[in-house]
N, C-alpha and C. Protein backbone atom coordinates (compact mmCIF):
# COMPACT_ATOMS: atom_id res chain seq x y z
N UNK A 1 14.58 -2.40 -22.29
CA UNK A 1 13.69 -1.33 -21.95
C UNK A 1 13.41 -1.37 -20.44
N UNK A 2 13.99 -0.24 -19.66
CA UNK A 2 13.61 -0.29 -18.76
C UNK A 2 12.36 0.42 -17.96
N UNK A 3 11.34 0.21 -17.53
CA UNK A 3 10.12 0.05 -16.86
C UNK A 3 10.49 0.29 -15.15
N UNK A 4 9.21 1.26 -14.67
CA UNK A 4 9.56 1.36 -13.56
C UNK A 4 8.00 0.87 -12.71
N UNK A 5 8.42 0.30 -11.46
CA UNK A 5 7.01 0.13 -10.97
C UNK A 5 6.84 1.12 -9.53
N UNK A 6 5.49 1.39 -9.71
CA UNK A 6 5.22 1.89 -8.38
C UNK A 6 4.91 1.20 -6.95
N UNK A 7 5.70 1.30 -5.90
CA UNK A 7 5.43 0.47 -5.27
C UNK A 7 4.78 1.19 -3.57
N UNK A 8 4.59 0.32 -2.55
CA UNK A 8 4.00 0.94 -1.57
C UNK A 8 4.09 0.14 -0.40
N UNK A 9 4.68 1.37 0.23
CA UNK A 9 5.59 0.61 1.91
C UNK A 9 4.57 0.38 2.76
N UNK A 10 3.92 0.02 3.77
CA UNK A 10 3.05 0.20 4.50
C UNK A 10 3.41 -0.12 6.01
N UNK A 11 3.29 0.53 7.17
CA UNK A 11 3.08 0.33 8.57
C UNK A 11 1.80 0.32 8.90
N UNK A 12 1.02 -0.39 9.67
CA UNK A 12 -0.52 -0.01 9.48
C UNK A 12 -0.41 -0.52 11.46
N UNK A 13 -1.40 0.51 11.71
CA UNK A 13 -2.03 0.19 12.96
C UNK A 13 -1.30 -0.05 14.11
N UNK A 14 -0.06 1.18 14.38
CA UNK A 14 0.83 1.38 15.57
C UNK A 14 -0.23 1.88 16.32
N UNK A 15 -0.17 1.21 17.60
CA UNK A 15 -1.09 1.67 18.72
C UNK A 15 -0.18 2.29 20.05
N UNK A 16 -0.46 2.88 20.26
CA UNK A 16 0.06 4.12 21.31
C UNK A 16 -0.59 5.02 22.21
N UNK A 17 -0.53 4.90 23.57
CA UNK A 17 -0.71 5.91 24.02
C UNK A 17 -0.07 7.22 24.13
N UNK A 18 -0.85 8.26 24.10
CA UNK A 18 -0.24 9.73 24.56
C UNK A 18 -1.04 10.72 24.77
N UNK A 19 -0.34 11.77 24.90
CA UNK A 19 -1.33 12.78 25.54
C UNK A 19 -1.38 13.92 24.71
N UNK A 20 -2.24 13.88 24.11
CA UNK A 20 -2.37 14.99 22.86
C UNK A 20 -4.15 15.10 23.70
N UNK A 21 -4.52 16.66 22.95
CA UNK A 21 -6.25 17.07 23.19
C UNK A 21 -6.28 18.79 23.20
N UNK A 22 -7.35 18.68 23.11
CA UNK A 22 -7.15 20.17 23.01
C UNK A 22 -7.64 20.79 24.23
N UNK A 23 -8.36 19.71 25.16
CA UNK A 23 -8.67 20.21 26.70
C UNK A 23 -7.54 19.90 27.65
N UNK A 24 -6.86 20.55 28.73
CA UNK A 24 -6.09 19.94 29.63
C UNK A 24 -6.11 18.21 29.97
N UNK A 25 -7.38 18.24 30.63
CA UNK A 25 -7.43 16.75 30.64
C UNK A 25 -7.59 16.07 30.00
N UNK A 26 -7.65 15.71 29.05
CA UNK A 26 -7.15 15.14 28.12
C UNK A 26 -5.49 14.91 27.93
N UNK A 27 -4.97 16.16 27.84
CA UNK A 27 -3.60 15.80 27.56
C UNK A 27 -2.84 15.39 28.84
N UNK A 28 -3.77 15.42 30.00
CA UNK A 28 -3.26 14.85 31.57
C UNK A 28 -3.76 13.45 31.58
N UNK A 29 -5.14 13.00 30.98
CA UNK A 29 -5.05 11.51 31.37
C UNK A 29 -4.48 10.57 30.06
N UNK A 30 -4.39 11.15 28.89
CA UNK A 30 -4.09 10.61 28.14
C UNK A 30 -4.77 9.66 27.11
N UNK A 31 -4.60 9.35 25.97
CA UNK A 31 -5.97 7.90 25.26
C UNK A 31 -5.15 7.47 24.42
N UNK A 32 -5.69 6.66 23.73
CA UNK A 32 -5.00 5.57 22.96
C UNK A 32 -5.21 6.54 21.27
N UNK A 33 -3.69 5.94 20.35
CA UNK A 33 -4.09 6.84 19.37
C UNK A 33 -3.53 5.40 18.11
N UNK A 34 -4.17 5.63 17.20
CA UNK A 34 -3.68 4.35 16.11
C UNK A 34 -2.82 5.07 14.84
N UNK A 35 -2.03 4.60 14.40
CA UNK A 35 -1.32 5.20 13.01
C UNK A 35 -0.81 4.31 11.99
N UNK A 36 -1.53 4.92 10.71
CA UNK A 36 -0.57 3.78 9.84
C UNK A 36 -0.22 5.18 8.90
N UNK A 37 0.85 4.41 8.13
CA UNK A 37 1.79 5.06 7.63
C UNK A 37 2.20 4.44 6.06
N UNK A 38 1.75 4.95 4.95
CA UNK A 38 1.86 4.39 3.75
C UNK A 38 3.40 5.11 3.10
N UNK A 39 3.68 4.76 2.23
CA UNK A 39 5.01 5.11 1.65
C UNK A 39 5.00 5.15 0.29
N UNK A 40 4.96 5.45 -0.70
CA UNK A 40 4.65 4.86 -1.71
C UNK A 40 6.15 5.47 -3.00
N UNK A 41 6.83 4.83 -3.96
CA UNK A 41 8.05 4.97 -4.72
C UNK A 41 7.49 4.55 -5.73
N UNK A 42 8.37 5.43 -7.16
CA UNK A 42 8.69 4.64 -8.24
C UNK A 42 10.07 3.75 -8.16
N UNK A 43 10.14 2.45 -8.88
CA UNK A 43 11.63 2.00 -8.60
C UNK A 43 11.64 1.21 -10.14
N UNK A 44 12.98 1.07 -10.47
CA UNK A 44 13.09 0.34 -11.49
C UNK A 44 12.24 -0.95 -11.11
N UNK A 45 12.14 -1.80 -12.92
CA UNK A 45 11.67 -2.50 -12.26
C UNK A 45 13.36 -3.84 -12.23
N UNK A 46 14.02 -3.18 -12.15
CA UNK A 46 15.15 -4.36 -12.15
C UNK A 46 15.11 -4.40 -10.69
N UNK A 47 14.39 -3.72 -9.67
CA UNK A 47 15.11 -3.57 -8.61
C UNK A 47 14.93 -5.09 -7.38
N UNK A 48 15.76 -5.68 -7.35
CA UNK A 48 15.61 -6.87 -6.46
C UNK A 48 15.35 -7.56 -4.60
N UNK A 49 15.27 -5.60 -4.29
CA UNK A 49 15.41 -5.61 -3.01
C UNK A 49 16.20 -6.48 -1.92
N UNK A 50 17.31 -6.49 -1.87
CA UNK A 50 17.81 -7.57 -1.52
C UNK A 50 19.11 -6.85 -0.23
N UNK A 51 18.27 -5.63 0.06
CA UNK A 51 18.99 -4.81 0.93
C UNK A 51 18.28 -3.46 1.14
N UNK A 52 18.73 -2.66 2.07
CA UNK A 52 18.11 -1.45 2.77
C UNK A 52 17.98 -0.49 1.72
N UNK A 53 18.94 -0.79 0.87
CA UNK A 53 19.68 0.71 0.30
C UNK A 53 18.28 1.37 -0.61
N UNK A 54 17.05 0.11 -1.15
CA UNK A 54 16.21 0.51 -2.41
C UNK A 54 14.81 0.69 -1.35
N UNK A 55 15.12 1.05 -0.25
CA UNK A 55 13.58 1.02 0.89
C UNK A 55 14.19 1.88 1.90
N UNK A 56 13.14 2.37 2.88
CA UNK A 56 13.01 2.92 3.99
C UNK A 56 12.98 1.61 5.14
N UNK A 57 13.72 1.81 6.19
CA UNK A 57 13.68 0.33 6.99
C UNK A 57 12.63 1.29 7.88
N UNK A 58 11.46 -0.21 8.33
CA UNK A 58 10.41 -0.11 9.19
C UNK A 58 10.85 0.35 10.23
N UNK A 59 11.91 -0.02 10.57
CA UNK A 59 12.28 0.55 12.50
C UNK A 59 12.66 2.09 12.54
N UNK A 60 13.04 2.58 11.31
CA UNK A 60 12.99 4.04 11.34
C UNK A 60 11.67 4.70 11.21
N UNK A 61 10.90 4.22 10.55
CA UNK A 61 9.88 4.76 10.58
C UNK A 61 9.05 4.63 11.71
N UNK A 62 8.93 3.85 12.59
CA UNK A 62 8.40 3.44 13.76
C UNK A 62 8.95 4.23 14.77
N UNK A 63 10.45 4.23 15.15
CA UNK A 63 11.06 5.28 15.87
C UNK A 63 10.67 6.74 15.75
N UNK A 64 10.63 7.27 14.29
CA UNK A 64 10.24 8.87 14.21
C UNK A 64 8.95 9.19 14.65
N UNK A 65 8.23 7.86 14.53
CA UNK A 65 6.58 7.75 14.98
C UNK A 65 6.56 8.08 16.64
N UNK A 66 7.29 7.37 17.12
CA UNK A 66 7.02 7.31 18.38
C UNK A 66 8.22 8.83 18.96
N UNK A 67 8.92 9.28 18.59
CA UNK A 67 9.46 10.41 18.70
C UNK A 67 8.52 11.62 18.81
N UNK A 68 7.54 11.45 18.31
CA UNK A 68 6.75 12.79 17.63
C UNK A 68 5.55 13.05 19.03
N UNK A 69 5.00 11.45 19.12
CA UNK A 69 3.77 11.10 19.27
C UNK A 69 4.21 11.16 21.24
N UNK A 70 5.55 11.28 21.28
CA UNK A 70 5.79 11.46 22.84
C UNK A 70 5.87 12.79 23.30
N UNK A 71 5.98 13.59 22.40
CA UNK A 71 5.59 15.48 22.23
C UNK A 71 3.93 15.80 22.69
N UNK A 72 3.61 16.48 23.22
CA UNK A 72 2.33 16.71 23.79
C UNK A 72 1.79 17.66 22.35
N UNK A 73 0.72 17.46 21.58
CA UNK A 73 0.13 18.25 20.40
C UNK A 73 -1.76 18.20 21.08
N UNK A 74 -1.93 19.84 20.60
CA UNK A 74 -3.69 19.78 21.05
C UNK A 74 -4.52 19.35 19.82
N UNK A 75 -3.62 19.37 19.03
CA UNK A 75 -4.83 19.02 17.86
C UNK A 75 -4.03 17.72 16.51
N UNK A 76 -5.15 16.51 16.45
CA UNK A 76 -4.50 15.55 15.59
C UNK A 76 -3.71 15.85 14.45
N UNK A 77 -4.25 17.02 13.99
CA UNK A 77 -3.94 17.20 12.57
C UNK A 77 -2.38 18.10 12.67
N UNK A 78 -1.98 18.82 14.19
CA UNK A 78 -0.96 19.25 14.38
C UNK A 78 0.20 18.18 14.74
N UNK A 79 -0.45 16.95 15.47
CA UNK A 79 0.46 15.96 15.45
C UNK A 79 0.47 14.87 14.05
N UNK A 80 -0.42 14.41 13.28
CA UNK A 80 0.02 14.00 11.69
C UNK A 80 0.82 14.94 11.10
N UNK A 81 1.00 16.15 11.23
CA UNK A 81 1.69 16.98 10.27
C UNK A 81 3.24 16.98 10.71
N UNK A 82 3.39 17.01 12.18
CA UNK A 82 4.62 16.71 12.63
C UNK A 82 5.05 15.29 12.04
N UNK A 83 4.46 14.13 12.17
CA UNK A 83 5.23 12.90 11.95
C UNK A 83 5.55 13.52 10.65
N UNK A 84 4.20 13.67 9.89
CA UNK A 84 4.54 14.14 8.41
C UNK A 84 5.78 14.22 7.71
N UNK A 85 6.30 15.36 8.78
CA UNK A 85 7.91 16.34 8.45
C UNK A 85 8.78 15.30 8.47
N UNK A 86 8.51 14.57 9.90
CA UNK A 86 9.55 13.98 9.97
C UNK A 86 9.94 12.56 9.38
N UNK A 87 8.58 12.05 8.90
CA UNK A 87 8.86 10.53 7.85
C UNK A 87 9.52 11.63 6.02
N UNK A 88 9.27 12.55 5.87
CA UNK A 88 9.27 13.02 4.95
C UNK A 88 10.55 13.56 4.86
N UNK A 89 11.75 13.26 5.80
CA UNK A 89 12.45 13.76 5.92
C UNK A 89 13.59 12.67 5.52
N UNK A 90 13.04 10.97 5.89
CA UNK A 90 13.79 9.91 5.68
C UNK A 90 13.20 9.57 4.08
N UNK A 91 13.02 10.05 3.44
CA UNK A 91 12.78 9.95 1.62
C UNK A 91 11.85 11.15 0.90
N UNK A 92 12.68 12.08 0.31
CA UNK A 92 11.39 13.29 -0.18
C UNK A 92 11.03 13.08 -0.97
N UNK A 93 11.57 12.64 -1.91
CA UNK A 93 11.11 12.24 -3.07
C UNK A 93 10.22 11.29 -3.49
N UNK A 94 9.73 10.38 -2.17
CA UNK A 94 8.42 9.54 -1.98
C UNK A 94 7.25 10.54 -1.54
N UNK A 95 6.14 9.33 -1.99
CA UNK A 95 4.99 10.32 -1.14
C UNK A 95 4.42 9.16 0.40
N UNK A 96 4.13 10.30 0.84
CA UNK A 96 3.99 10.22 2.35
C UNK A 96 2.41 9.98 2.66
N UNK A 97 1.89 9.20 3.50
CA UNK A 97 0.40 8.92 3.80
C UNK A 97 0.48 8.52 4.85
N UNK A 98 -0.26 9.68 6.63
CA UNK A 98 -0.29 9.05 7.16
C UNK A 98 -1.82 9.27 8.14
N UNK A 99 -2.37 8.18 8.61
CA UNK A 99 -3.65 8.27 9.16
C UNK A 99 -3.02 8.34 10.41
N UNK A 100 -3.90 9.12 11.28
CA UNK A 100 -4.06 9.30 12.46
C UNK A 100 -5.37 9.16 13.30
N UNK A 101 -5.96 8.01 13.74
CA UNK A 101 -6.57 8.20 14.91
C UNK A 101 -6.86 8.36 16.40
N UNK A 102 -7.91 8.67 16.75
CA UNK A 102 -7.77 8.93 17.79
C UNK A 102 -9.46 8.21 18.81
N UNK A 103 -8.80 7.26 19.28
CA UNK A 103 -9.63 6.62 20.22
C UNK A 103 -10.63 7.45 21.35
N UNK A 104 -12.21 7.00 20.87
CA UNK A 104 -12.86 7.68 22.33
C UNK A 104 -12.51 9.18 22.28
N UNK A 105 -13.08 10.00 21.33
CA UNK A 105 -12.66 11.36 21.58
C UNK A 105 -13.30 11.26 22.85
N UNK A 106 -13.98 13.08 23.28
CA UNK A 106 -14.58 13.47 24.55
C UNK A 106 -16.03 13.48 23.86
N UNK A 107 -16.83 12.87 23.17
CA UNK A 107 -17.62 13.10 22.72
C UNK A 107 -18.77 11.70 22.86
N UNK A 108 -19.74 12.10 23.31
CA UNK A 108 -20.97 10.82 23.21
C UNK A 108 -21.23 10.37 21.45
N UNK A 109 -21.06 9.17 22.26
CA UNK A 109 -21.00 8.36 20.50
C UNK A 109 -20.40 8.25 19.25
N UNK A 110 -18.97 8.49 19.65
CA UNK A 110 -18.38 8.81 18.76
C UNK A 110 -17.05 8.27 19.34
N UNK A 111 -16.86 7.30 18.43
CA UNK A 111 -15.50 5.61 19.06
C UNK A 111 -14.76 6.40 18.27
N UNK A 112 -13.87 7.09 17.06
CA UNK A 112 -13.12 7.45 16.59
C UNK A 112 -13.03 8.71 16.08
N UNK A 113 -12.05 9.38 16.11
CA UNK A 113 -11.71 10.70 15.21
C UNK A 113 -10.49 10.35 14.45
N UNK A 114 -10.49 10.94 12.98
CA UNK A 114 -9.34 10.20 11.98
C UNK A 114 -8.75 11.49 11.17
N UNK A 115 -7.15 12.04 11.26
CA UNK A 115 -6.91 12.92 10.55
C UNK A 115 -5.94 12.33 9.26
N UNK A 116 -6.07 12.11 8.13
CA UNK A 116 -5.02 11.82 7.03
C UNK A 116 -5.00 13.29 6.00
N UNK A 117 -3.30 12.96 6.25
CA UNK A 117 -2.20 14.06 5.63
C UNK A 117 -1.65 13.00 4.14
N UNK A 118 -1.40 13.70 3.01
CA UNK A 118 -0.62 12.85 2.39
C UNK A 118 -0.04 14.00 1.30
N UNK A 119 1.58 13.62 0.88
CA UNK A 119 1.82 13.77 0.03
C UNK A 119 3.46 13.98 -0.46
């Protein structure tokens, strides 16, 4: 009887600068932005992982990350939706989860802004 388990990839907490905002300056001086990136599959459960072929390799996913995130976007939720496409593009048939923050908006008192897309 074969049984399948659900399982779940995770990248957590790529730190990056870039220049995303929705004011000029902002996207001229630039801030720090954090991303993690969940993955999640059904797989047999025979499956032994013992090669690329039954996973997404981390360095692709890290590369499309930093592909996206070097594109100038004014708004977080326009740049999560881009990685979105494009992690969603290396497995569709997984589901996709990815947080986006954003360090120090322009705002008093307020250390983070966080956009999560998933699916």
């Amino acid at each position: 009887m074969n049984k399948e388990l659900r399982t779940i990839l995770s990248v957590e907490n790529i730190r990056l600068k870039a220049y995303h905002g929705w004011y000029a300056e902002e996207r001229k001086i630039g801030g720090y932005y954090t991303l993690s990136v969940h993955m999640s599959s059904a797989v047999p459960d025979s499956e032994d992982y013992n090669g690329l072929a039954s996973t997404v390799n981390y360095e692709l996913i890290y590369h499309r990350v930093l592909e996206v995130m070097k594109q100038e976007h004014k708004l977080i939720e326009h740049c999560a939706k881009a990685i979105f496409d494009h992690l969603k593009a290396l497995a569709p048939a997984n589901e996709w989860k990815i947080t986006l923050k954003k360090e120090n908006p322009p705002m008093k008192h307020v250390g983070v802004t966080q956009f999560t897309i998933e699916g």
